[in-house]
N, C-alpha and C. Protein backbone atom coordinates (compact mmCIF):
# COMPACT_ATOMS: atom_id res chain seq x y z
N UNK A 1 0.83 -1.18 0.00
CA UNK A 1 0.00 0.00 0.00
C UNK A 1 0.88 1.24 0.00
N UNK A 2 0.27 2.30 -0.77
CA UNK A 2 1.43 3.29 -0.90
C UNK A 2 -0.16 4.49 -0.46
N UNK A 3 0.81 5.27 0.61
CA UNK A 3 -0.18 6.58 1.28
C UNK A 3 0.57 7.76 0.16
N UNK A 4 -0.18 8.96 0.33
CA UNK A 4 0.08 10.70 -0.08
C UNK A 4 -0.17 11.79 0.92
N UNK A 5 0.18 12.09 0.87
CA UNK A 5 -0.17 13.58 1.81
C UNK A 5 0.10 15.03 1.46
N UNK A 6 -1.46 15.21 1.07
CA UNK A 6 -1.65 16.35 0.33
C UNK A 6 -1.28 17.85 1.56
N UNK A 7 -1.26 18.67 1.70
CA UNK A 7 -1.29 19.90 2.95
C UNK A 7 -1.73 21.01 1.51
N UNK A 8 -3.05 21.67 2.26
CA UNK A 8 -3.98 22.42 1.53
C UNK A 8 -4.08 23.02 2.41
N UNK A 9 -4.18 24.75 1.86
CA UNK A 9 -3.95 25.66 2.78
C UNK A 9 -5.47 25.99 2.64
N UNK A 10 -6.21 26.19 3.46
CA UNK A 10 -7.89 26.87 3.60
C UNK A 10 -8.02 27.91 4.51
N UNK A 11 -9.01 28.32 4.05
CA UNK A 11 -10.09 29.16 4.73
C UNK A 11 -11.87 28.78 5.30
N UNK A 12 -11.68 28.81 5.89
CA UNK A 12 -12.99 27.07 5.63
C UNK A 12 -14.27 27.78 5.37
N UNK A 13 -14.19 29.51 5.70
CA UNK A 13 -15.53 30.02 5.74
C UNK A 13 -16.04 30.34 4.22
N UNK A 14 -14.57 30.39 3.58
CA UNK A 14 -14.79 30.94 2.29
C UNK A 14 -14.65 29.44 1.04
N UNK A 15 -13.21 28.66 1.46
CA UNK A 15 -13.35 28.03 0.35
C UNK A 15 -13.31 26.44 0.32
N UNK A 16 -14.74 26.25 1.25
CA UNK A 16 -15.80 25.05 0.41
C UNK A 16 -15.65 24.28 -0.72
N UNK A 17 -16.48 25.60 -1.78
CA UNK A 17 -15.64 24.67 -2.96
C UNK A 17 -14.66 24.31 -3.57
N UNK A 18 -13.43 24.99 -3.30
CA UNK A 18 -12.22 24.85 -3.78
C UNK A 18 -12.11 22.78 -2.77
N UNK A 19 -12.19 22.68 -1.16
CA UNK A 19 -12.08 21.76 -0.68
C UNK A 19 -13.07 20.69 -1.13
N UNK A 20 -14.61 20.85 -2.01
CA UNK A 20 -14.98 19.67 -2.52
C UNK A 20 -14.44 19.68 -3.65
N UNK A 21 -14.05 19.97 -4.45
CA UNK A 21 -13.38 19.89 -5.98
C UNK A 21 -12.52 19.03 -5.72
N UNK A 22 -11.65 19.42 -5.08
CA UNK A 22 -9.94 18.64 -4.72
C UNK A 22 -10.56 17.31 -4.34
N UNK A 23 -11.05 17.33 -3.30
CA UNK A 23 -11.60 15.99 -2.44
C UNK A 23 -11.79 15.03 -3.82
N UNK A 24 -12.63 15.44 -4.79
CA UNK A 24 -13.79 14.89 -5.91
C UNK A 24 -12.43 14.74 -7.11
N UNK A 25 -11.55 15.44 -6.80
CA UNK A 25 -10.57 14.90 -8.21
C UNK A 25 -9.27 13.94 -7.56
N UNK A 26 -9.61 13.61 -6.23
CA UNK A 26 -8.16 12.46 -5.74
C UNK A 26 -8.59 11.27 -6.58
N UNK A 27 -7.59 10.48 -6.92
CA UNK A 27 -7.42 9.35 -7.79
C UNK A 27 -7.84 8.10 -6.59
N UNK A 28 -7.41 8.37 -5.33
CA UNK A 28 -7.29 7.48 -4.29
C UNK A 28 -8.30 7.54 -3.43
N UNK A 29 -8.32 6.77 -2.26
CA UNK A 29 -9.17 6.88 -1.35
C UNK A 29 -8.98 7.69 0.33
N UNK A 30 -9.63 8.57 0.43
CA UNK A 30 -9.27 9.13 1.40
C UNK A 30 -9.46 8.39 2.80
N UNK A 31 -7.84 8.68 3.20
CA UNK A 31 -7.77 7.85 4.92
C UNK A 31 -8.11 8.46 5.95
N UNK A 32 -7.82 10.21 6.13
CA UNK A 32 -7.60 10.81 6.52
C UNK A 32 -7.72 12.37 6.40
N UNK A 33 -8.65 13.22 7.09
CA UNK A 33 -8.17 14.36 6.99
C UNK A 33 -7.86 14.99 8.29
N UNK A 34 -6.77 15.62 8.83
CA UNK A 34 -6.24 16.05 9.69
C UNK A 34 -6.29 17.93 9.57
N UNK A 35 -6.89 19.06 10.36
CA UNK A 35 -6.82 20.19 10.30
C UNK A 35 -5.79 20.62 11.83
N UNK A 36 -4.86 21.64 11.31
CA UNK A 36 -3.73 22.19 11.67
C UNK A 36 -4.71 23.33 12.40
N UNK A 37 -4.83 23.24 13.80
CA UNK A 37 -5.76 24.19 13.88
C UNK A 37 -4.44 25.19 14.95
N UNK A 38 -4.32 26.43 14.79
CA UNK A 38 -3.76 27.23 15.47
C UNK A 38 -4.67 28.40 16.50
N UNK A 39 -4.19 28.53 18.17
CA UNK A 39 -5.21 29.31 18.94
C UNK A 39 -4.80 30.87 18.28
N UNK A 40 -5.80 31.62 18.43
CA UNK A 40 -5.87 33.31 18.25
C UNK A 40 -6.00 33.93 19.96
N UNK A 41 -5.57 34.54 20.28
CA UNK A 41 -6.01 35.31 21.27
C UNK A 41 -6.24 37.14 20.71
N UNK A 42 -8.04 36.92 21.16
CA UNK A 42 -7.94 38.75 21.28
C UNK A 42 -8.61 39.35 22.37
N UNK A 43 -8.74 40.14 22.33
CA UNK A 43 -9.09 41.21 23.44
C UNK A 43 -10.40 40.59 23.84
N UNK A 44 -11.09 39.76 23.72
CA UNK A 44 -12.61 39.73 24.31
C UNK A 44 -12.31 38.26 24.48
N UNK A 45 -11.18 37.22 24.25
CA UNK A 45 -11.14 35.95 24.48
C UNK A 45 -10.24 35.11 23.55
N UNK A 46 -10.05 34.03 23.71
CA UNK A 46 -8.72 33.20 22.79
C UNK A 46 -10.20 32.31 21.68
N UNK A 47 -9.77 32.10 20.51
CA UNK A 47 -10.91 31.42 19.57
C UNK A 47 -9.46 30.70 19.13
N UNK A 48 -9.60 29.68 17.98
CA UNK A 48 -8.87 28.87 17.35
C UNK A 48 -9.38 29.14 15.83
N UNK A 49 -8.23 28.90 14.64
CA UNK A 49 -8.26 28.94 13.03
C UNK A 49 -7.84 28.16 12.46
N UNK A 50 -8.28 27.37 11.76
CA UNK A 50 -7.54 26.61 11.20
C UNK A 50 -6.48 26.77 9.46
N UNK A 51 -5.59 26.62 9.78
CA UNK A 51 -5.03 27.15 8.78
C UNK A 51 -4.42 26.40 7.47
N UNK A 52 -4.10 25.03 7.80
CA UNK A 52 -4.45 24.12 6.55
C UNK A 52 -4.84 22.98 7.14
N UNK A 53 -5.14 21.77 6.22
CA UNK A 53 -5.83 20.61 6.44
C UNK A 53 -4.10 19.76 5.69
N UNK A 54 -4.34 18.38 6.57
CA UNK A 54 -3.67 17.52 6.11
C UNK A 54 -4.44 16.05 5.26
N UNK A 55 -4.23 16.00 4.39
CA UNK A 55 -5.44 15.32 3.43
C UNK A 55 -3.88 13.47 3.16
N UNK A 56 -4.40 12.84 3.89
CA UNK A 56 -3.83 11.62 3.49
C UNK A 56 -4.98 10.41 2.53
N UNK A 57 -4.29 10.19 1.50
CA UNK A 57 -4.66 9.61 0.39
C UNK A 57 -4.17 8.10 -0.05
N UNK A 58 -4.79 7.32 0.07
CA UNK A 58 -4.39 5.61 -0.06
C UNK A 58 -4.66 5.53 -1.45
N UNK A 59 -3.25 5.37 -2.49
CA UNK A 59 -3.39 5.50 -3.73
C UNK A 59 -3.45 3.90 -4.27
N UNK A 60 -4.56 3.94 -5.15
CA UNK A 60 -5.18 2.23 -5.73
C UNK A 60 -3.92 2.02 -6.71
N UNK A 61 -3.71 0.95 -6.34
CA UNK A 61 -2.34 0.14 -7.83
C UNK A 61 -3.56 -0.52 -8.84
């Protein structure tokens, strides 16, 4: 078995479709998606962003 690992940088509020397109054109089967989420702190409280996704891909022989 041979894995991939795509790292796709998003915005998740905005680009949706850019993340089903990609998803819909892998050749393989998806194992995995992993999001890189980083904390924000501001003045009214700490929130979290995520700033890319880790997309692992089980490619068919």
């Amino acid at each position: 078995m041979e894995y991939k690992v795509h790292k796709l940088k998003v915005n998740l509020n905005e680009d949706q479709q850019m993340l089903e397109q990609f998803l819909n054109n892998l050749r393989g089967e998806v194992v995995s998606i992993i999001p890189n989420v980083k904390p924000i702190f501001r003045p009214m409280g700490a929130t979290a962003k995520v700033d890319f996704l880790l997309i692992i891909e089980k490619l068919v022989n």
